[in-house]
PDB file of N, CA and C in Angstrom:
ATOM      1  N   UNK A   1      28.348  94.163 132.039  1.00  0.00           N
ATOM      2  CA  UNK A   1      27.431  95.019 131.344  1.00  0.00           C
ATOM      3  C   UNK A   1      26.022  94.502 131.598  1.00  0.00           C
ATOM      4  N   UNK A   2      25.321  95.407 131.915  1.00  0.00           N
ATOM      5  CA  UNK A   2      23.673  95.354 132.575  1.00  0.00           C
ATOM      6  C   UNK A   2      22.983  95.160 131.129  1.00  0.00           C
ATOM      7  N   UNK A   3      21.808  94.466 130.618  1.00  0.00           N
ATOM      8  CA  UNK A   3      21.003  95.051 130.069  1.00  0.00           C
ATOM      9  C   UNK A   3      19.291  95.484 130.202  1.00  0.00           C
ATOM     10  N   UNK A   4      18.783  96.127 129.801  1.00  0.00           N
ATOM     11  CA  UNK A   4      17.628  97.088 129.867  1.00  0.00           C
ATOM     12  C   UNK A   4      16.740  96.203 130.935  1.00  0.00           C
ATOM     13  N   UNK A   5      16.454  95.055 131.495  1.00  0.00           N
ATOM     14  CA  UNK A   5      15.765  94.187 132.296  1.00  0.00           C
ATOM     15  C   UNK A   5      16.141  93.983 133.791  1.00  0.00           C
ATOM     16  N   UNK A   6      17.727  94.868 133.892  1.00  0.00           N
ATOM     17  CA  UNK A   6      18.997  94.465 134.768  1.00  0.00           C
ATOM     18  C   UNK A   6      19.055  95.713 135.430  1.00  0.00           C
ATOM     19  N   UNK A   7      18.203  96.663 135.583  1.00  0.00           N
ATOM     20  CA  UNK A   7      18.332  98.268 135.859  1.00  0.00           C
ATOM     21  C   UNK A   7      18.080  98.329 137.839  1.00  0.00           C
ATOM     22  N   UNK A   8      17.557  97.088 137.727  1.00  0.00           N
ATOM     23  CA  UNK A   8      17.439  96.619 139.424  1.00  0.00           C
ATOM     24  C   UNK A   8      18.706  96.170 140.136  1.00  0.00           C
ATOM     25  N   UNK A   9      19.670  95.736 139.306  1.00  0.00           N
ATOM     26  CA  UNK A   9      20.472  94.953 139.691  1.00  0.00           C
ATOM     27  C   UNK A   9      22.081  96.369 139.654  1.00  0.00           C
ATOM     28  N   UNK A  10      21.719  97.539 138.780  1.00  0.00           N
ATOM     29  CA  UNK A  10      22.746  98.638 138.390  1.00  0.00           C
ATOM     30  C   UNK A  10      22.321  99.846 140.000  1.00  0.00           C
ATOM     31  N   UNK A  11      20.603  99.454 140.349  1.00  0.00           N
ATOM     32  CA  UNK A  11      20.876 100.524 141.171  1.00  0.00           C
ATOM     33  C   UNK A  11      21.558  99.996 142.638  1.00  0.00           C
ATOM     34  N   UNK A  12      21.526  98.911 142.601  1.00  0.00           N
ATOM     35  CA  UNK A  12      22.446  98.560 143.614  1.00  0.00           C
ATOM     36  C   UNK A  12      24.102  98.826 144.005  1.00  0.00           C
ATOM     37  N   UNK A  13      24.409  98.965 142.624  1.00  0.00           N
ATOM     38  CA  UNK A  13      26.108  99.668 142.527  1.00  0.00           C
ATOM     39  C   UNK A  13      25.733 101.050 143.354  1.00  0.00           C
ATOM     40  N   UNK A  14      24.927 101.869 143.648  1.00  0.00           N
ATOM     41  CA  UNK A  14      25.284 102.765 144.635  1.00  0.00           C
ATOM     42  C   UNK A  14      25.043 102.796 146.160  1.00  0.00           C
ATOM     43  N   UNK A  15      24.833 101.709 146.397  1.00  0.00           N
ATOM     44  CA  UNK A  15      24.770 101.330 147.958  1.00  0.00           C
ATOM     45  C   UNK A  15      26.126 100.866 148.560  1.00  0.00           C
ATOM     46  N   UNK A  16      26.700 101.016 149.370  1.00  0.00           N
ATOM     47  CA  UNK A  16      27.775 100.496 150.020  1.00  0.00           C
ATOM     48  C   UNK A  16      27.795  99.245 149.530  1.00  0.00           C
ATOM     49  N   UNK A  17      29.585  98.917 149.162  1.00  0.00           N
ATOM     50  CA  UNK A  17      29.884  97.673 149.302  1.00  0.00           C
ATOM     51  C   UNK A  17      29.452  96.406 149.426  1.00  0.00           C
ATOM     52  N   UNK A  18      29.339  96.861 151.239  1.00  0.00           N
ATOM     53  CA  UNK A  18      28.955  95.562 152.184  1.00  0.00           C
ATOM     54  C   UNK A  18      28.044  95.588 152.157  1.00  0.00           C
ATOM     55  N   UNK A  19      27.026  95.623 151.482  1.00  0.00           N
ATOM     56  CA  UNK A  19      25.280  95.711 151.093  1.00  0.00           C
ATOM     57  C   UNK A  19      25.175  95.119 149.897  1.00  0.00           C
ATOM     58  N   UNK A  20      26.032  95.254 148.839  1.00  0.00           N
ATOM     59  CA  UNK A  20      25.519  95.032 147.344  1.00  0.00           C
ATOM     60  C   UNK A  20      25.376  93.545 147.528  1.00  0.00           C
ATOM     61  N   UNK A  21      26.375  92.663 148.016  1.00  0.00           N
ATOM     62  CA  UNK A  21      26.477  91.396 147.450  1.00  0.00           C
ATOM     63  C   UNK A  21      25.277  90.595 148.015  1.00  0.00           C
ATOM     64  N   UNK A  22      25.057  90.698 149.228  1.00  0.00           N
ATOM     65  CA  UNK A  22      23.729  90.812 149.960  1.00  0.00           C
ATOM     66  C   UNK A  22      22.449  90.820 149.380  1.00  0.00           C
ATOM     67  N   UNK A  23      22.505  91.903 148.359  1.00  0.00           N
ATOM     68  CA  UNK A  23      20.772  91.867 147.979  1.00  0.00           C
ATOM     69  C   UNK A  23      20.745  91.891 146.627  1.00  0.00           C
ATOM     70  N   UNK A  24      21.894  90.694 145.830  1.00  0.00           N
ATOM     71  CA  UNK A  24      21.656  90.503 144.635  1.00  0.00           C
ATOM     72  C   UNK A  24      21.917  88.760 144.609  1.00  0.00           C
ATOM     73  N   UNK A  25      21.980  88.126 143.423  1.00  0.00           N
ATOM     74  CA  UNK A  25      22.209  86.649 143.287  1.00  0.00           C
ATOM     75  C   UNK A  25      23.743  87.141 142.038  1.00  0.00           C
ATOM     76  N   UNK A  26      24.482  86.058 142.750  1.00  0.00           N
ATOM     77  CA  UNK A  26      25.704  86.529 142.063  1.00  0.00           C
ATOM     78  C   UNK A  26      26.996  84.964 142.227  1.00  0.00           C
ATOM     79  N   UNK A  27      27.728  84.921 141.289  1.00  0.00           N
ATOM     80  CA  UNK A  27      28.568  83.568 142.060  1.00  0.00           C
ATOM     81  C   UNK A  27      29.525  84.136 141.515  1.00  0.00           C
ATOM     82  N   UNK A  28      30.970  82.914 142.016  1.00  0.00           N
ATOM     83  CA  UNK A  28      32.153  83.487 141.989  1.00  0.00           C
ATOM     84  C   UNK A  28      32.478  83.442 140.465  1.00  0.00           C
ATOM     85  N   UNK A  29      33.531  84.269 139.977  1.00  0.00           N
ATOM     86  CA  UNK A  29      34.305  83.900 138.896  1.00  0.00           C
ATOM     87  C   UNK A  29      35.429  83.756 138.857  1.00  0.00           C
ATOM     88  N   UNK A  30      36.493  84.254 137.741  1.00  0.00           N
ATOM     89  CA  UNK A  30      37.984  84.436 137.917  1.00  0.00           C
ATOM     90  C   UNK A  30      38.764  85.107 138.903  1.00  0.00           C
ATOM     91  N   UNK A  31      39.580  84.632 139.732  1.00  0.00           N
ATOM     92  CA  UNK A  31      40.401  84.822 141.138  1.00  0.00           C
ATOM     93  C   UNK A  31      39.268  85.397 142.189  1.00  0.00           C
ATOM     94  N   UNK A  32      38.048  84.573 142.000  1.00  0.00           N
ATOM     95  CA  UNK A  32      37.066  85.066 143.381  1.00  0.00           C
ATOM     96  C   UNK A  32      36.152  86.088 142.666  1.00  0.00           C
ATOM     97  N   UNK A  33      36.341  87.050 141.862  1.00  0.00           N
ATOM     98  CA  UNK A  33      35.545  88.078 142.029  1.00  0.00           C
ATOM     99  C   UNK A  33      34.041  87.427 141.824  1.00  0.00           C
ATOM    100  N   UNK A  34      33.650  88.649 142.230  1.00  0.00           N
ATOM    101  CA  UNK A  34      31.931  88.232 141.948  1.00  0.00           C
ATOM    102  C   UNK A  34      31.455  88.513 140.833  1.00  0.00           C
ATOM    103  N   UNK A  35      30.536  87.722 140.103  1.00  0.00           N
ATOM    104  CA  UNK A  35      29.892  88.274 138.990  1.00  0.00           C
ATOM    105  C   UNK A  35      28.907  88.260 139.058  1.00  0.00           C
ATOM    106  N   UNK A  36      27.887  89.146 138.709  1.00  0.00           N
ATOM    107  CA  UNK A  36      26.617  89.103 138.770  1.00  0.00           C
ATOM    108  C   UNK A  36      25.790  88.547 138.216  1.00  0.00           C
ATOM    109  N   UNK A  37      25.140  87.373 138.313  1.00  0.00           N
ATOM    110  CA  UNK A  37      24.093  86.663 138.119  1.00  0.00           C
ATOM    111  C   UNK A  37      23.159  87.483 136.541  1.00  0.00           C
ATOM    112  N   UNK A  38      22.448  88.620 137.049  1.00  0.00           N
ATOM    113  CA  UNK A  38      22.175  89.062 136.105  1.00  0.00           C
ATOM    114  C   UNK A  38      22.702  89.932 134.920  1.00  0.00           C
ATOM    115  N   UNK A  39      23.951  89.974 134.769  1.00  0.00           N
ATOM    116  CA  UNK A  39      25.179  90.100 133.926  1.00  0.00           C
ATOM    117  C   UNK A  39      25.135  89.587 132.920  1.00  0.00           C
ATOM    118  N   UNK A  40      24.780  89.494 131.932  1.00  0.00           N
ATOM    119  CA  UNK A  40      24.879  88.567 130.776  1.00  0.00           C
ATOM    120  C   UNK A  40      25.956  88.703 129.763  1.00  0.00           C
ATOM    121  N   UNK A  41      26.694  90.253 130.133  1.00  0.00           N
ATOM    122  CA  UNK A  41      27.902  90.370 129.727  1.00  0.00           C
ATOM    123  C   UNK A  41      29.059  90.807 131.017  1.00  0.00           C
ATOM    124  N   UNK A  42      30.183  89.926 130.755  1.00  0.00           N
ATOM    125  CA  UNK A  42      31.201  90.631 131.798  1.00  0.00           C
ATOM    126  C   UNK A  42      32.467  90.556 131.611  1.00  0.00           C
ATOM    127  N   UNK A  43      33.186  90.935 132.148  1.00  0.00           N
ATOM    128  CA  UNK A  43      34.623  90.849 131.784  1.00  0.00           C
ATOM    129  C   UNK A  43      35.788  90.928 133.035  1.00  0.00           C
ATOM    130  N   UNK A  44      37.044  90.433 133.003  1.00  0.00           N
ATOM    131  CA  UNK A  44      37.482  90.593 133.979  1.00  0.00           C
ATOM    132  C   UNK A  44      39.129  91.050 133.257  1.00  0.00           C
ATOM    133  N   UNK A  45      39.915  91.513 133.933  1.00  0.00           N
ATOM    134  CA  UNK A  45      41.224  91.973 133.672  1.00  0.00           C
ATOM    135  C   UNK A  45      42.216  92.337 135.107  1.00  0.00           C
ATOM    136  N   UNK A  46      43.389  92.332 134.168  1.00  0.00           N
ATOM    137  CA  UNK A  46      44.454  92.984 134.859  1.00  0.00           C
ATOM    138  C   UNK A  46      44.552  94.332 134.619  1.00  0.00           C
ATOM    139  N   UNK A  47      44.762  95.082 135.289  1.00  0.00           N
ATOM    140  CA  UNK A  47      44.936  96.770 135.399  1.00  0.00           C
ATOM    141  C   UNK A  47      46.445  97.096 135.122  1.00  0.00           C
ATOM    142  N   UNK A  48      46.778  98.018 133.963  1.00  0.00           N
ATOM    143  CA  UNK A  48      48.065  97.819 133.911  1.00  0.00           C
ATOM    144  C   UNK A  48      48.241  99.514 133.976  1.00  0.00           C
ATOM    145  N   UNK A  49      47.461 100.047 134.464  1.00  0.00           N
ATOM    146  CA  UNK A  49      47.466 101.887 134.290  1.00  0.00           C
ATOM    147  C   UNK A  49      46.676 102.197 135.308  1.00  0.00           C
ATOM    148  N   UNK A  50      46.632 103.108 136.153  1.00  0.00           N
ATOM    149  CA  UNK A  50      45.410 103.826 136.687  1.00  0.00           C
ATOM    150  C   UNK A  50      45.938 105.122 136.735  1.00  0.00           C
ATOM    151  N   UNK A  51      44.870 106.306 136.436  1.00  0.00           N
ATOM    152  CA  UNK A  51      44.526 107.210 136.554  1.00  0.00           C
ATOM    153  C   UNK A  51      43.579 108.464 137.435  1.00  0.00           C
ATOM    154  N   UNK A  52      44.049 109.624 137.882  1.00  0.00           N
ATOM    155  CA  UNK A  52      43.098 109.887 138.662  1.00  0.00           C
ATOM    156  C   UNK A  52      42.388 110.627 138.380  1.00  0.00           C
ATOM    157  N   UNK A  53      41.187 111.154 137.606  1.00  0.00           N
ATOM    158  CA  UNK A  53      40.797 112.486 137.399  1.00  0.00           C
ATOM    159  C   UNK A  53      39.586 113.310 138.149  1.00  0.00           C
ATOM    160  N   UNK A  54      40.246 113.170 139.483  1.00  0.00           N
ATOM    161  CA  UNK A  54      39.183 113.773 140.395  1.00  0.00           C
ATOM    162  C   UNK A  54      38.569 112.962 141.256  1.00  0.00           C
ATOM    163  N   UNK A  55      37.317 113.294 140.435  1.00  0.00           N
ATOM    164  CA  UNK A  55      36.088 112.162 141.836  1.00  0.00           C
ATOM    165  C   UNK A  55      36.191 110.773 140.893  1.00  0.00           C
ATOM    166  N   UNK A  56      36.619 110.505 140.048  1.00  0.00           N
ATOM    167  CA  UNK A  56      36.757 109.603 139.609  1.00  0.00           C
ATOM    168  C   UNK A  56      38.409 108.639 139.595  1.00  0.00           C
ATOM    169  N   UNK A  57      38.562 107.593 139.246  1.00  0.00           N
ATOM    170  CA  UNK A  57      39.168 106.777 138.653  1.00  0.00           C
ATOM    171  C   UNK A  57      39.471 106.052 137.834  1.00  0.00           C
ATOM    172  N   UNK A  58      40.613 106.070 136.385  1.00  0.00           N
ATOM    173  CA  UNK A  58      40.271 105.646 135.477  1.00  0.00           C
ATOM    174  C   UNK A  58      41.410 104.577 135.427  1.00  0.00           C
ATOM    175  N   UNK A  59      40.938 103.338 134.549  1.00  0.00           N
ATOM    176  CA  UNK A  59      42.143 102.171 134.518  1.00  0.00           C
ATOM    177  C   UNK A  59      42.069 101.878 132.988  1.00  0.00           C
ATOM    178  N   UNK A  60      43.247 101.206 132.998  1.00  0.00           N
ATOM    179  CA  UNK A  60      43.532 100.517 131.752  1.00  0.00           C
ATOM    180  C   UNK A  60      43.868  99.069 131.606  1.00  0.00           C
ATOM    181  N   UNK A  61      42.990  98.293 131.594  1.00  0.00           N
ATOM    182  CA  UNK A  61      42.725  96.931 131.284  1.00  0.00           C
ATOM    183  C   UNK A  61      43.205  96.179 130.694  1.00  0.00           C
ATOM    184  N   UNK A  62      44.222  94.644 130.828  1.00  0.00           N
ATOM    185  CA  UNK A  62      44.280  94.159 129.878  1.00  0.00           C
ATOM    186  C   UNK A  62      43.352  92.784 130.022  1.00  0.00           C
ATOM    187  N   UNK A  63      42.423  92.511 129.306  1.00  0.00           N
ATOM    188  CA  UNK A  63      41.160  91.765 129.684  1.00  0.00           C
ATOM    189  C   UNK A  63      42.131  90.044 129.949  1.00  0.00           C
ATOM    190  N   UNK A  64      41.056  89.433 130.390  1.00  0.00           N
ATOM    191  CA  UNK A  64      41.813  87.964 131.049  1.00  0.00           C
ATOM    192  C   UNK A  64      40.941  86.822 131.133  1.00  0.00           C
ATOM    193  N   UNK A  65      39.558  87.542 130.585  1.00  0.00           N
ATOM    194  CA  UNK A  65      38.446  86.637 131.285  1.00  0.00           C
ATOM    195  C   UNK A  65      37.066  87.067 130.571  1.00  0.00           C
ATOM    196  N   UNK A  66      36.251  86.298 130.258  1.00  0.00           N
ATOM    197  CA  UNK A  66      34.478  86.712 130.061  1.00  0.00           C
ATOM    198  C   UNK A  66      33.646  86.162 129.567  1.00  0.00           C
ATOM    199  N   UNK A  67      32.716  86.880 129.500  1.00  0.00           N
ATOM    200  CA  UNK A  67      31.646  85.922 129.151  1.00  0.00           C
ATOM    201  C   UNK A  67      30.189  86.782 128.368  1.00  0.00           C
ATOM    202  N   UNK A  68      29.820  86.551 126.902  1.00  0.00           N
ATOM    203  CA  UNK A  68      29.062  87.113 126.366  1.00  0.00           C
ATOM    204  C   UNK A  68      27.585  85.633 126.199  1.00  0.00           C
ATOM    205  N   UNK A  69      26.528  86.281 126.581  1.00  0.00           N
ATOM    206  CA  UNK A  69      25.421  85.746 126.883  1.00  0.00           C
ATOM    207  C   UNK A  69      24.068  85.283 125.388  1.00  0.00           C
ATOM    208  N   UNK A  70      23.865  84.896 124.817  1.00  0.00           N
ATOM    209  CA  UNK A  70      23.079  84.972 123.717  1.00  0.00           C
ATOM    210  C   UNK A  70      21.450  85.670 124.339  1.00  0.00           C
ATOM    211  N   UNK A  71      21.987  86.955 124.039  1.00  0.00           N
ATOM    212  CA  UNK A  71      20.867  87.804 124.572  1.00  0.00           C
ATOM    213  C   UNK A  71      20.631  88.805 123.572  1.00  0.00           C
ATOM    214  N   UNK A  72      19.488  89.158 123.156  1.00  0.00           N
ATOM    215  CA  UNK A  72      19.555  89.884 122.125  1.00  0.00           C
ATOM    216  C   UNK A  72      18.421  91.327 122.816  1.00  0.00           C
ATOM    217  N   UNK A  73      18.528  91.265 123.517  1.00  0.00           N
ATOM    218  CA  UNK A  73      18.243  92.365 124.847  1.00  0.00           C
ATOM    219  C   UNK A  73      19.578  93.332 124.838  1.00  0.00           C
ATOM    220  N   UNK A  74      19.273  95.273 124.411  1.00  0.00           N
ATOM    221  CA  UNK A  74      20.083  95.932 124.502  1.00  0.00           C
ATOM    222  C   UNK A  74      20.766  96.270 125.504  1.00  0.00           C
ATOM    223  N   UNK A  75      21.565  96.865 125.124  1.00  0.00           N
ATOM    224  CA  UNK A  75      22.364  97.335 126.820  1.00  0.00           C
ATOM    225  C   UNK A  75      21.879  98.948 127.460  1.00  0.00           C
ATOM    226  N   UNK A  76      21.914  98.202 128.480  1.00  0.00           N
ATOM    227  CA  UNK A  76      21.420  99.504 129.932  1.00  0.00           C
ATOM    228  C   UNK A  76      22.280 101.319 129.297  1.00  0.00           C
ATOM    229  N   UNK A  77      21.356 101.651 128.808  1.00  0.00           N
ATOM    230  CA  UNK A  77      21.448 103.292 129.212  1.00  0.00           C
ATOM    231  C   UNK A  77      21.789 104.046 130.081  1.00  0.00           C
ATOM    232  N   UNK A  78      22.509 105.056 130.379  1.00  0.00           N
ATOM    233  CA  UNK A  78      22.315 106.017 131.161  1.00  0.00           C
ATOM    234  C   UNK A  78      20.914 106.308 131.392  1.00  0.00           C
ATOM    235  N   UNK A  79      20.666 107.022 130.928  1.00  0.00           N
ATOM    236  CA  UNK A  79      18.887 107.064 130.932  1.00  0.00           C
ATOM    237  C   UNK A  79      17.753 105.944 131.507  1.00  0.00           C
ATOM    238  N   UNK A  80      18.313 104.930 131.943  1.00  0.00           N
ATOM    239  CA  UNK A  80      17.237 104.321 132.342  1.00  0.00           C
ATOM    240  C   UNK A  80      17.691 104.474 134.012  1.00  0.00           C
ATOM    241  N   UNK A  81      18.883 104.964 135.006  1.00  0.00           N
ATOM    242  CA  UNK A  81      18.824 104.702 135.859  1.00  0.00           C
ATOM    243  C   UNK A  81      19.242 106.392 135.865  1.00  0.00           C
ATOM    244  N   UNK A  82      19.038 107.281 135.551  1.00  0.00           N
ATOM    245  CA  UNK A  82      19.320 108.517 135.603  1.00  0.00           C
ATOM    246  C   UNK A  82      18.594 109.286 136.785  1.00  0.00           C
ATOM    247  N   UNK A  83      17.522 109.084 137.502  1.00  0.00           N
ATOM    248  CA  UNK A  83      17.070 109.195 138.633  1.00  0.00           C
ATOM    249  C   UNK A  83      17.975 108.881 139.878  1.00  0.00           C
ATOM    250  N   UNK A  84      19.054 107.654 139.483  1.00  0.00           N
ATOM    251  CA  UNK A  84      19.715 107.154 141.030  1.00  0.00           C
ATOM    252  C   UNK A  84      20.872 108.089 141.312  1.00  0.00           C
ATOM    253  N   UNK A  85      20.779 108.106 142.602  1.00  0.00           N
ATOM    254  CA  UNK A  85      21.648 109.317 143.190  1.00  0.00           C
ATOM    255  C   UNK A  85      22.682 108.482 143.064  1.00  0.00           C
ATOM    256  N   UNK A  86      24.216 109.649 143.247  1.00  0.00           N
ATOM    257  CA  UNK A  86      25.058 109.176 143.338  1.00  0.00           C
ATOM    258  C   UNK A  86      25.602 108.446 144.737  1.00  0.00           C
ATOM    259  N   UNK A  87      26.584 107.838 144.757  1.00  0.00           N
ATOM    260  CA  UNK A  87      26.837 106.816 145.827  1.00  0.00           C
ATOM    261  C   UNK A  87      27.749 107.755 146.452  1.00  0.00           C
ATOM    262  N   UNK A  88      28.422 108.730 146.297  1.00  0.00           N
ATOM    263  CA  UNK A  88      29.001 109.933 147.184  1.00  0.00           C
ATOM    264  C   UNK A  88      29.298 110.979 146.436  1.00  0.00           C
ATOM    265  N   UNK A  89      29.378 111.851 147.111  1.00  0.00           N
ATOM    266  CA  UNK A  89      29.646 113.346 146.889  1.00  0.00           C
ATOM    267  C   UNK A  89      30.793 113.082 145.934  1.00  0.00           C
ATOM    268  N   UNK A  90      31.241 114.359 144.418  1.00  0.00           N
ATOM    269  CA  UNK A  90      32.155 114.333 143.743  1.00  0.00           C
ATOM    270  C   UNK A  90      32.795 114.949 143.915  1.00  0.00           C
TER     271      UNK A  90
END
């Protein structure tokens, strides 16, 4: 979870993949994944459901892992990155 200072670091989720990790600061966490540096909240899980509803994908989590930040900075809006295009067609 991004918050309101981190809106640099959310528009990067719509660039390819093999680009994101590249042009952010980020280190490893639980079984490798990456976490993002500027993350101050995150979480990691096992997927015990997935779903398809379209252009999307939905899962069901059973969490395994995380980390909450003493930040008293709200969390990222829709609205603050509502300008960024989407990362592909729906």
């Amino acid at each position: 979870m991004l918050t309101e200072g981190t809106a640099d670091a959310e528009r990067l989720r719509a660039r390819p993949r093999r680009l994101r990790r590249a042009r952010c600061e980020w280190t490893e966490g639980p079984h490798g994944l990456p976490i993002l540096s500027a993350a101050p909240y995150w979480f990691t899980g096992r997927i015990l459901a997935r779903y398809d509803f379209g252009d999307h994908i939905g899962v069901v989590m059973e969490p395994t892992a995380g980390h909450a930040a003493d930040s008293a900075r709200p969390a990222l809006r829709t609205g603050a990155v509502a300008d960024l295009p989407p990362g592909h067609e729906a």
